[in-house]
C-alpha atoms as a PDB file:
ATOM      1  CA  UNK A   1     -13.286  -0.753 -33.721  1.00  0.00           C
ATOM      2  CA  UNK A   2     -10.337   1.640 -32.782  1.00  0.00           C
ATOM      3  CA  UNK A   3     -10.235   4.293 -30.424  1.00  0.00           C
ATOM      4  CA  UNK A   4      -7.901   6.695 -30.197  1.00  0.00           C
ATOM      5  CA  UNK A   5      -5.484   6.191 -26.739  1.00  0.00           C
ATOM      6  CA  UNK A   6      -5.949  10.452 -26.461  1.00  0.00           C
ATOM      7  CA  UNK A   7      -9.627  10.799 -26.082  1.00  0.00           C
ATOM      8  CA  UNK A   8     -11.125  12.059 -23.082  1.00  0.00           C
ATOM      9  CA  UNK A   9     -14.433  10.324 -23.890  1.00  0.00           C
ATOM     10  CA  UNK A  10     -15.228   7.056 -25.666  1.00  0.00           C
ATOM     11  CA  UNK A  11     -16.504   7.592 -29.093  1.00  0.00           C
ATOM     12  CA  UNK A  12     -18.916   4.709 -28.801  1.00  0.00           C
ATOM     13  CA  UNK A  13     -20.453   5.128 -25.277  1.00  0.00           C
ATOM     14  CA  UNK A  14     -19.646   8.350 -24.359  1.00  0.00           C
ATOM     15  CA  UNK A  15     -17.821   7.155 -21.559  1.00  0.00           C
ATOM     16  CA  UNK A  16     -15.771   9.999 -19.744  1.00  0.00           C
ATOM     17  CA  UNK A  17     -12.535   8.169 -18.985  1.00  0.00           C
ATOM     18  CA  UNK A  18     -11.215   9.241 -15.221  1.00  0.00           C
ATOM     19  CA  UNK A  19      -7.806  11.261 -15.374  1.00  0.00           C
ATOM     20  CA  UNK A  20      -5.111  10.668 -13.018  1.00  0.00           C
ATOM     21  CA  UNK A  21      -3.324  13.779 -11.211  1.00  0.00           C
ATOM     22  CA  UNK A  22       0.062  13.764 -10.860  1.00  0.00           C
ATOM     23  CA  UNK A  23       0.217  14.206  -7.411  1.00  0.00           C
ATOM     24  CA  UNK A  24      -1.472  10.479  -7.234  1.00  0.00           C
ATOM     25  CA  UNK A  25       1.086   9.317  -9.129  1.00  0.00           C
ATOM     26  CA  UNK A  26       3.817  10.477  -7.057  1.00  0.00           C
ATOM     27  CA  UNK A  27       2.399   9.507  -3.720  1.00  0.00           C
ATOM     28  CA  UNK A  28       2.205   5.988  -4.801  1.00  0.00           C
ATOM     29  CA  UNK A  29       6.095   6.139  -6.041  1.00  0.00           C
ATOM     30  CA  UNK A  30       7.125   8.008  -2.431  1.00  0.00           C
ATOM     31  CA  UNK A  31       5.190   4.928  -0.413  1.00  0.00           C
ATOM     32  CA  UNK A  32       6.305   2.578  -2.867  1.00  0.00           C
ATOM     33  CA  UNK A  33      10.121   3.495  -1.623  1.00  0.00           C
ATOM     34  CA  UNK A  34       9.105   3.888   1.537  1.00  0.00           C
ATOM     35  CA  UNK A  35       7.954   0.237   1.838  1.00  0.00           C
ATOM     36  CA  UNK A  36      10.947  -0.982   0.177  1.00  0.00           C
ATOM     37  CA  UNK A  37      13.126   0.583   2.554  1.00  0.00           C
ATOM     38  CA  UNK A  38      10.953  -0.526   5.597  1.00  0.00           C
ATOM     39  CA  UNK A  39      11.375  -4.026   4.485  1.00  0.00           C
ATOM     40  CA  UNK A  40      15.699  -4.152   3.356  1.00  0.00           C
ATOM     41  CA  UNK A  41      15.660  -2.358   7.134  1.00  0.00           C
END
């Protein structure tokens, strides 16, 4: 069965799918660099 990649809840289980802030997103990518540069250093 397909679900569309857009919903915010599952059509078959009414699952509410967990959203992501963007502010997670960019902490990851700022320790990300910050552990690459710890390690070429």
């Amino acid at each position: 069965m397909d679900v569309n990649a857009n919903e915010e809840v599952c059509p078959i289980c009414e699952y509410e799918f967990p959203e992501q802030s963007s502010a997670t997103s960019i902490v990851v990518v700022v320790m990300i660099i910050l552990m690459l540069l710890w390690v070429i250093f």
